[in-house]
Protein backbone atom coordinates (compact mmCIF):
# COMPACT_ATOMS: atom_id res chain seq x y z
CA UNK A 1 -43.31 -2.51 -8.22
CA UNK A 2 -42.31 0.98 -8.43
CA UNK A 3 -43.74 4.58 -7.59
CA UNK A 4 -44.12 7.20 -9.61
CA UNK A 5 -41.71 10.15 -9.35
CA UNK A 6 -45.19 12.52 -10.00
CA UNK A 7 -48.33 11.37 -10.83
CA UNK A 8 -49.05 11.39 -14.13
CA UNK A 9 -52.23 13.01 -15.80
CA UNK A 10 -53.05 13.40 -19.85
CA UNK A 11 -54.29 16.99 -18.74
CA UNK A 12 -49.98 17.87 -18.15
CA UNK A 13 -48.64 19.77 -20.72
CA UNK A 14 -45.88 18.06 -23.24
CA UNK A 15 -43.04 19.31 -21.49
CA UNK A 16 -43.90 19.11 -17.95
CA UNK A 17 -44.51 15.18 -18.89
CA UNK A 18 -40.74 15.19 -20.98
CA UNK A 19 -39.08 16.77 -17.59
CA UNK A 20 -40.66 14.15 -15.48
CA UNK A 21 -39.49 11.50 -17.62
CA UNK A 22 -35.96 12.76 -17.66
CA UNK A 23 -36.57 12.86 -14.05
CA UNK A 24 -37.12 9.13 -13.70
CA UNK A 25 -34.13 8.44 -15.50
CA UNK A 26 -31.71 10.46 -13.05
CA UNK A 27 -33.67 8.55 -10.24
CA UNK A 28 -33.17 5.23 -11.91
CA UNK A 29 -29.04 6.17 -11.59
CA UNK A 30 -28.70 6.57 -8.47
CA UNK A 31 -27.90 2.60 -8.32
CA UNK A 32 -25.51 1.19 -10.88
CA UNK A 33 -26.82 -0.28 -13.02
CA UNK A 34 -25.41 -4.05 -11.97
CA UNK A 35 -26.99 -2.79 -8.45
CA UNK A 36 -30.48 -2.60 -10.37
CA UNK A 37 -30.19 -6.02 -12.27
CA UNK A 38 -29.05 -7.67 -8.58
CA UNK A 39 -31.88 -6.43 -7.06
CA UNK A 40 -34.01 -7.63 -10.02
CA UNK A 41 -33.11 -11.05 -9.66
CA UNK A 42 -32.98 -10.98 -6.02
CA UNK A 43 -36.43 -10.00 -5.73
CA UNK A 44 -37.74 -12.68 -8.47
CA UNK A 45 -36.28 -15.43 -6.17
CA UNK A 46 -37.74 -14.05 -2.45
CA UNK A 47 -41.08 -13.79 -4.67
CA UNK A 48 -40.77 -17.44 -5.85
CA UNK A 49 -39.67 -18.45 -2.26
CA UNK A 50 -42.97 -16.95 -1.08
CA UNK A 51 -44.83 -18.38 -3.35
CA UNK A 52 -44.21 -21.65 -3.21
CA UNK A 53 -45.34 -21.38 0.61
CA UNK A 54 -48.29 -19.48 -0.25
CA UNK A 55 -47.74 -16.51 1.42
CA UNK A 56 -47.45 -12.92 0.45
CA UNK A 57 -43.99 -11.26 -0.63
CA UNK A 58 -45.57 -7.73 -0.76
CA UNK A 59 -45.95 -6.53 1.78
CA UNK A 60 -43.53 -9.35 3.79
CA UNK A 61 -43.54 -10.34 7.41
CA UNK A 62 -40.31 -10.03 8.71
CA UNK A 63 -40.44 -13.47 10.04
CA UNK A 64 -40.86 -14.77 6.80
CA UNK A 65 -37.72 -12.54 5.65
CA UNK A 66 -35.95 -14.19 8.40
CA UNK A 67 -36.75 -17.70 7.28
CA UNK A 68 -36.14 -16.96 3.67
CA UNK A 69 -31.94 -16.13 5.25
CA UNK A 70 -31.80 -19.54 6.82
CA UNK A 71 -33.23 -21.27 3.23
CA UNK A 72 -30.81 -19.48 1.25
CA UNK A 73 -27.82 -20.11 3.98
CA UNK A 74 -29.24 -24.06 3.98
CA UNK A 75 -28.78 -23.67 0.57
CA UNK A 76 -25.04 -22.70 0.24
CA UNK A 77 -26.03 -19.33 -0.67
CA UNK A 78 -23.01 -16.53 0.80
CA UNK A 79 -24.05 -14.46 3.68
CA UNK A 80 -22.83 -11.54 2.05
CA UNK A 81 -25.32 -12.27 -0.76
CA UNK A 82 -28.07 -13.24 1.41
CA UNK A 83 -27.67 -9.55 2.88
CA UNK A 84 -27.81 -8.13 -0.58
CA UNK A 85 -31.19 -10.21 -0.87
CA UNK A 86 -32.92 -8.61 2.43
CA UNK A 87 -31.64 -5.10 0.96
CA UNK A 88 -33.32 -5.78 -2.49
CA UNK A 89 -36.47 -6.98 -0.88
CA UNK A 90 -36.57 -3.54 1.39
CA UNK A 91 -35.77 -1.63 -1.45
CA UNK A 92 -38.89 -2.71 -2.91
CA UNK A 93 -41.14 -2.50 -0.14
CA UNK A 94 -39.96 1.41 -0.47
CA UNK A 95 -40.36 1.72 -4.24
CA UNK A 96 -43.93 0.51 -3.46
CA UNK A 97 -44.71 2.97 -0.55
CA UNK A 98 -44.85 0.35 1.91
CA UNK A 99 -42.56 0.01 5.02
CA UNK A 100 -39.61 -2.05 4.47
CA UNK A 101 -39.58 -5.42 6.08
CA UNK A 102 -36.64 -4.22 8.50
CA UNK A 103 -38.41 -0.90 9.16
CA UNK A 104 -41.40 -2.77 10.54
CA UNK A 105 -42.12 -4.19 14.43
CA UNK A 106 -40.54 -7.41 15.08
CA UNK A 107 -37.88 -6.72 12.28
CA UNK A 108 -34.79 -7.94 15.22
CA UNK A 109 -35.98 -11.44 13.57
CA UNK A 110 -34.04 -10.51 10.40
CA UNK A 111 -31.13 -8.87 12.20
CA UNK A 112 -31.14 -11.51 14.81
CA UNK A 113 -31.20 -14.36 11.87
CA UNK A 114 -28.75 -12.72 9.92
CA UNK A 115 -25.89 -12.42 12.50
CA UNK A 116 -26.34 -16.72 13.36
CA UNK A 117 -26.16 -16.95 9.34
CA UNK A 118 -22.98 -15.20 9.33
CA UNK A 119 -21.64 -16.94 12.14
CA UNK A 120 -22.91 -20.56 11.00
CA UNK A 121 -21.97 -20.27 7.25
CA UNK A 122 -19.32 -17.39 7.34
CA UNK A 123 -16.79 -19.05 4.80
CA UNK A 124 -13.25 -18.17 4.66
CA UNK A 125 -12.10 -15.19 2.31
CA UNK A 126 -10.61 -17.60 -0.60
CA UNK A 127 -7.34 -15.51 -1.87
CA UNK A 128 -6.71 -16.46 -5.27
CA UNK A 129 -2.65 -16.60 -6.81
CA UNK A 130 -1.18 -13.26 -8.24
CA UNK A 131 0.20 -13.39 -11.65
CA UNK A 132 3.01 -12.20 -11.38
CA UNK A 133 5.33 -11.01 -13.92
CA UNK A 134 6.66 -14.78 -14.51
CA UNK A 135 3.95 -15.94 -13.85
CA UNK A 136 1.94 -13.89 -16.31
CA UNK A 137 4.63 -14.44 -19.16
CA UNK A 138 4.79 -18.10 -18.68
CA UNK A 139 0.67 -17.93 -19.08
CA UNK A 140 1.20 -15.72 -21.84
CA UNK A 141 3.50 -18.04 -23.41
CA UNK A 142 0.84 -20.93 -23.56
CA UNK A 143 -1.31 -18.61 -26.15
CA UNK A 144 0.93 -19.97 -29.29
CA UNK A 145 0.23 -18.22 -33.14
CA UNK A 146 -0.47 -15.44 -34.57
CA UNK A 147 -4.53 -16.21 -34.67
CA UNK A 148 -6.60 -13.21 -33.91
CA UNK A 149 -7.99 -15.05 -31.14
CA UNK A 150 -4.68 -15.82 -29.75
CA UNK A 151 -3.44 -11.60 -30.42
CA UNK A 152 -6.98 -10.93 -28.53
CA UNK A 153 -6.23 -13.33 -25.78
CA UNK A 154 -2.59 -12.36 -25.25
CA UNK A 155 -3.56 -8.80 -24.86
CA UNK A 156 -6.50 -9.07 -22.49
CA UNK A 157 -3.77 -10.82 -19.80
CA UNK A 158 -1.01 -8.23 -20.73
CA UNK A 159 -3.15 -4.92 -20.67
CA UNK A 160 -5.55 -6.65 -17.73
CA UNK A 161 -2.08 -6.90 -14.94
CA UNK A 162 -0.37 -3.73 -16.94
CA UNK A 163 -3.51 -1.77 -15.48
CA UNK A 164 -4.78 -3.91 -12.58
CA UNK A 165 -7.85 -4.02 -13.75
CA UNK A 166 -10.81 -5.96 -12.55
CA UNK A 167 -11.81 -8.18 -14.86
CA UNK A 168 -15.40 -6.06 -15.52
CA UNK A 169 -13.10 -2.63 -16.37
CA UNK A 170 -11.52 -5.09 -18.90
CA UNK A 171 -14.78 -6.38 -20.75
CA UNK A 172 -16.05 -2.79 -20.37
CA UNK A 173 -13.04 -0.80 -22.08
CA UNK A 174 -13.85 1.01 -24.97
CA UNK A 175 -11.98 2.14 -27.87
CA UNK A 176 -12.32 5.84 -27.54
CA UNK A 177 -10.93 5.57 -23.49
CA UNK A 178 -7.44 4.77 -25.10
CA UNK A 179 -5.17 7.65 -26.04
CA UNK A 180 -1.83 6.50 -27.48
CA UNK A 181 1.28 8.56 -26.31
CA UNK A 182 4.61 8.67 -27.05
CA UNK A 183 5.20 7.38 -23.85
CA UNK A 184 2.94 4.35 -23.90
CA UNK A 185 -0.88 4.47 -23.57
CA UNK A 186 -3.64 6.28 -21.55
CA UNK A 187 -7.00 4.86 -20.61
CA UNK A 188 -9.73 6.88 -19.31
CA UNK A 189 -11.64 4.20 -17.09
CA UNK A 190 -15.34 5.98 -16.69
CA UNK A 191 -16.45 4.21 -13.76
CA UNK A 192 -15.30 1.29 -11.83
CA UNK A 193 -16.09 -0.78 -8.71
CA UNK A 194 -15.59 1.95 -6.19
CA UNK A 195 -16.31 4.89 -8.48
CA UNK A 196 -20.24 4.97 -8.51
CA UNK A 197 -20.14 9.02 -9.14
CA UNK A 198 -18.70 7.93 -12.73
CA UNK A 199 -15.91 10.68 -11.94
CA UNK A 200 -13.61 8.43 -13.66
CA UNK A 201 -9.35 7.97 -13.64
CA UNK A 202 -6.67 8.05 -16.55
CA UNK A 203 -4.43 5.54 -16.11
CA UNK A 204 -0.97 5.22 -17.20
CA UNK A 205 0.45 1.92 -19.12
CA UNK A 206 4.02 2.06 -20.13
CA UNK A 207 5.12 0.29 -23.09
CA UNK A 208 7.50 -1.81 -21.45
CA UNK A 209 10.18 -4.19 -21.80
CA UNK A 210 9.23 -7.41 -20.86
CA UNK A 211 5.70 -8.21 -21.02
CA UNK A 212 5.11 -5.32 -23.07
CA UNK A 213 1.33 -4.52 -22.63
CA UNK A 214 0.90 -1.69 -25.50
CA UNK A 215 2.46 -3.40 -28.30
CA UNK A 216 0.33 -6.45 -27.40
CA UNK A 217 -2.88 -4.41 -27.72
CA UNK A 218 -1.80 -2.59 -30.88
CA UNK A 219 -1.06 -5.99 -32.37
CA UNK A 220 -4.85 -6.86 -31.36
CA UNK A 221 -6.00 -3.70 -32.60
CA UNK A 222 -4.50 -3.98 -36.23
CA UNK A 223 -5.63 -7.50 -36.31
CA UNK A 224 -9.37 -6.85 -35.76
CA UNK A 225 -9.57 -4.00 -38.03
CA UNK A 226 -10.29 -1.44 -34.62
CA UNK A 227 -7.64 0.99 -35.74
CA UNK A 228 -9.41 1.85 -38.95
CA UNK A 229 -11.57 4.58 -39.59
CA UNK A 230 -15.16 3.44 -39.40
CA UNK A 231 -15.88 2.28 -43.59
CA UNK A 232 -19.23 4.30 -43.44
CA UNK A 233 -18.35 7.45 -40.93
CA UNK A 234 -14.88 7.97 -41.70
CA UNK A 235 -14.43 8.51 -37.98
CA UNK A 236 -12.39 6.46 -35.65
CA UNK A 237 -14.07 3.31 -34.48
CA UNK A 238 -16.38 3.24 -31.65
CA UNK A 239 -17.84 0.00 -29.58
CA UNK A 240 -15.88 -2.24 -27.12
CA UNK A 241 -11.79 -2.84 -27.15
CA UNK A 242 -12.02 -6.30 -26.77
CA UNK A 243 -14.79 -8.37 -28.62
CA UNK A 244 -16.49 -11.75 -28.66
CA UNK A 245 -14.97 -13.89 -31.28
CA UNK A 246 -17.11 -16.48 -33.76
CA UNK A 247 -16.45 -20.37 -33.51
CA UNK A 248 -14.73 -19.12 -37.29
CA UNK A 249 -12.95 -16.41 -35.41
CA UNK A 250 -14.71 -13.47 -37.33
CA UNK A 251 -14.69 -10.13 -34.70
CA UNK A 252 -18.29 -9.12 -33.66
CA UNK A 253 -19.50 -5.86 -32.47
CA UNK A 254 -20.65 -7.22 -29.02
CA UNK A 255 -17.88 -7.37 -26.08
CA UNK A 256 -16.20 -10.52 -24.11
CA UNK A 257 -17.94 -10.58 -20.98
CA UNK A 258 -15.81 -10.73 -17.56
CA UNK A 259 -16.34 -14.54 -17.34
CA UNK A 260 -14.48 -14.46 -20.83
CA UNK A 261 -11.47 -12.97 -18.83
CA UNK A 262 -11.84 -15.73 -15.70
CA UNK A 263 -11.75 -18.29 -18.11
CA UNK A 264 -8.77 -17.35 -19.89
CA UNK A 265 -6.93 -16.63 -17.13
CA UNK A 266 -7.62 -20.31 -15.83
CA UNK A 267 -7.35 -21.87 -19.23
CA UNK A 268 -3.59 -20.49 -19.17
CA UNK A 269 -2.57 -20.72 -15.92
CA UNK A 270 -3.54 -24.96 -16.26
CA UNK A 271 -1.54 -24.84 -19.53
CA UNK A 272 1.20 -23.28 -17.58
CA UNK A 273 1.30 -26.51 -15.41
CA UNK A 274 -0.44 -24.42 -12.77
CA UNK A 275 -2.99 -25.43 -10.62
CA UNK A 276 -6.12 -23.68 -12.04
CA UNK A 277 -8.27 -23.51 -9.37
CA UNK A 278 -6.16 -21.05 -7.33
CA UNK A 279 -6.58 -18.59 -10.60
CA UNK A 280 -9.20 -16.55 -11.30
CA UNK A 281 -9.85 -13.20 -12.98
CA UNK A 282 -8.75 -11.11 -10.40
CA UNK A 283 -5.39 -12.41 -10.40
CA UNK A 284 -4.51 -10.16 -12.79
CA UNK A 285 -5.32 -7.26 -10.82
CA UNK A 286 -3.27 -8.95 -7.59
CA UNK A 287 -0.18 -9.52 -9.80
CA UNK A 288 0.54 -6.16 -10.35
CA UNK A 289 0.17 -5.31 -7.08
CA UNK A 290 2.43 -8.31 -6.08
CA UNK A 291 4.80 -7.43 -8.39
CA UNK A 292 4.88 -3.83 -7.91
CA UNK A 293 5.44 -4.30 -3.73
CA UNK A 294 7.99 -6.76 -4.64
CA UNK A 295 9.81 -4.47 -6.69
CA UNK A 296 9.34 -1.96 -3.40
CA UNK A 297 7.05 0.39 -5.71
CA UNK A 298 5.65 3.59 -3.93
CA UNK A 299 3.11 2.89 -1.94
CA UNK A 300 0.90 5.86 -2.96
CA UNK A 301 1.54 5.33 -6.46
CA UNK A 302 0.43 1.59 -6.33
CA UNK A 303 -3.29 3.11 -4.47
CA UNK A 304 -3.37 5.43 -7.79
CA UNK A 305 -2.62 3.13 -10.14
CA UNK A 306 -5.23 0.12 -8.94
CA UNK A 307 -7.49 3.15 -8.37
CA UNK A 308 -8.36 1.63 -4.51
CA UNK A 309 -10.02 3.91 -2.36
CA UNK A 310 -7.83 2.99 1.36
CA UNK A 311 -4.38 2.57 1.73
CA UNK A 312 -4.63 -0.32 3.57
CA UNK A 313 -5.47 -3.05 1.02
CA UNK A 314 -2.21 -2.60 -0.99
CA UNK A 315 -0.47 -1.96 2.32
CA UNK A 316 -1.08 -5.44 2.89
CA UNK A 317 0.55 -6.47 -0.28
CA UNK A 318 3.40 -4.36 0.69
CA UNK A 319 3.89 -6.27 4.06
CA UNK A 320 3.73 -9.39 2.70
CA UNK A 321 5.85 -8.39 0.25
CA UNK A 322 8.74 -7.48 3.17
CA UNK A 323 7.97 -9.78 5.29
CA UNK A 324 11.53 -11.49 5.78
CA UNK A 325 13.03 -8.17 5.37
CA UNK A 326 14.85 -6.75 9.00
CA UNK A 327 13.41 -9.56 10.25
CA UNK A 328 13.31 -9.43 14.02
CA UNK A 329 15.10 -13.15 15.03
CA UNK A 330 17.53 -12.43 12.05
CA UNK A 331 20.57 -12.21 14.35
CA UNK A 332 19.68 -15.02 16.50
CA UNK A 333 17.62 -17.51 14.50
């Protein structure tokens, strides 16, 4: 349930109604929209949870807020999710005008609940292998022919560490963020992760020498027909860089999705001889991070590149990076 922004009469005049419209829709950003379809599905499952014991989800008593955290934790649900679940629920308690469930007396239940469910089911931060530049190549080496799904494929792992993207800024590129240079290529990333403002960042992928990330996505590129004026326009194509793929391999309009780019990642890392399950999509994004510490890369130009917001994760990549270096029992060990 929602409120309205203004109450809405038949006696308002056509563009006093059109302004509150456009109104809504500026309200409506001010959560992504992946925030939105969270929420969405969040809600739907405290709703069923209340239903099934016959009580009401709107407006909730905290204690049954608290109970629905220990169900979901019983149920091998993340606590950082579970917290995402209690914000979605108060978020709608707001929308409909009612205090949230948290706002409301005896609301230390949820608090109280939430910090045993964090202490009970906290699960360890699972760091998934970098691909590194070897490792990348010998993944990239698995992807054998000249197939347009094997040019796609090669080019999603070589542009995806070139950039250290996430896997999401990957299945979300789209052709008219890339700006070919002499120099190598420039992508205009609209918004990302950490960039809910949609301010945006260029970044910078050289051409290269080795794994050679913009001749891998011009190959692509050329193969699907995407460098080619549009047939009907005449202008240059629009839509999604990299696109979903028939059984036949024809290229569709509609985009991979980012568990197109986990999968690959896995599927070549096990045909690598590597163990699979340490893999995932954002190994991509930790190999050139890895890779760049490793080749004692500037700090500052690292944060720029992977476009994080502190220092202090790629610090840590850095460190680990030099750990052996001026080591400190060096002249006695």
């Amino acid at each position: 349930m929602s409120r309205d922004l203004l109450p809405i009469s038949t006696d308002l005049p056509g563009d006093l109604l059109a302004e509150i419209e456009g109104a809504r829709h500026t309200l409506a950003a001010s959560k992504a929209s992946s925030t939105q379809k969270a929420y969405a599905g969040d809600w739907d499952r405290f709703c069923d949870f209340c239903e099934a014991r016959n009580v009401e989800a709107l407006p909730a008593h905290p204690d049954m807020v608290a109970l629905f955290a220990h169900v979901e934790a019983e149920a091998g649900i993340a606590p950082v999710t579970i917290g995402r679940r209690i914000a979605a629920i108060n978020h709608h308690h707001r929308e409909a005008g009612l205090a949230s469930p948290s706002a409301r007396d005896g609301a230390g239940i949820i608090a109280q609940m939430m910090g045993g469910v964090r202490r009970k089911y906290a699960r360890k931060k699972g760091q998934k292998a970098p691909a590194e530049a070897d490792v990348l190549k010998a993944m990239i080496a698995t992807i054998e022919g000249t197939g347009i799904r094997a040019t796609r494929d090669r080019a999603i792992l070589a542009l995806g560490m070139a950039g250290a993207f996430r896997r999401s800024e990957i299945a979300d590129m789209q052709l008219d963020a890339l700006q070919f240079v002499p120099s190598g290529l420039r992508i205009t990333i609209p918004q990302s992760k950490r960039d809910q403002e949609a301010l945006g960042q260029v970044i910078a992928i050289p051409e290269g020498r080795f794994i050679r990330p913009v001749a891998s996505l011009r190959t692509w590129l050329e193969a699907a027909g995407l460098n080619e004026p549009d047939p009907i326009t005449g202008e240059p194509r629009q839509g999604p860089v990299f696109r979903r793929l028939t059984r036949s391999d024809a290229v569709t309009d509609d985009p991979i999705t980012d568990k197109t780019v986990a999968r690959l990642v896995k599927a070549t890392a096990a045909a690598a001889g590597l163990d699979p399950s340490i893999f995932s999509g954002h190994s991509l994004r930790a190999g050139f991070l890895t890779e760049a510490a490793a080749k004692r890369a500037n700090l500052f130009k690292m944060k720029d590149h992977s476009r994080h917001k502190s220092l202090d994760t790629v610090a840590d990549y850095v460190r680990d990076a030099s750990i052996f270096d001026d080591h400190a029992g060096e002249q006695f060990l």
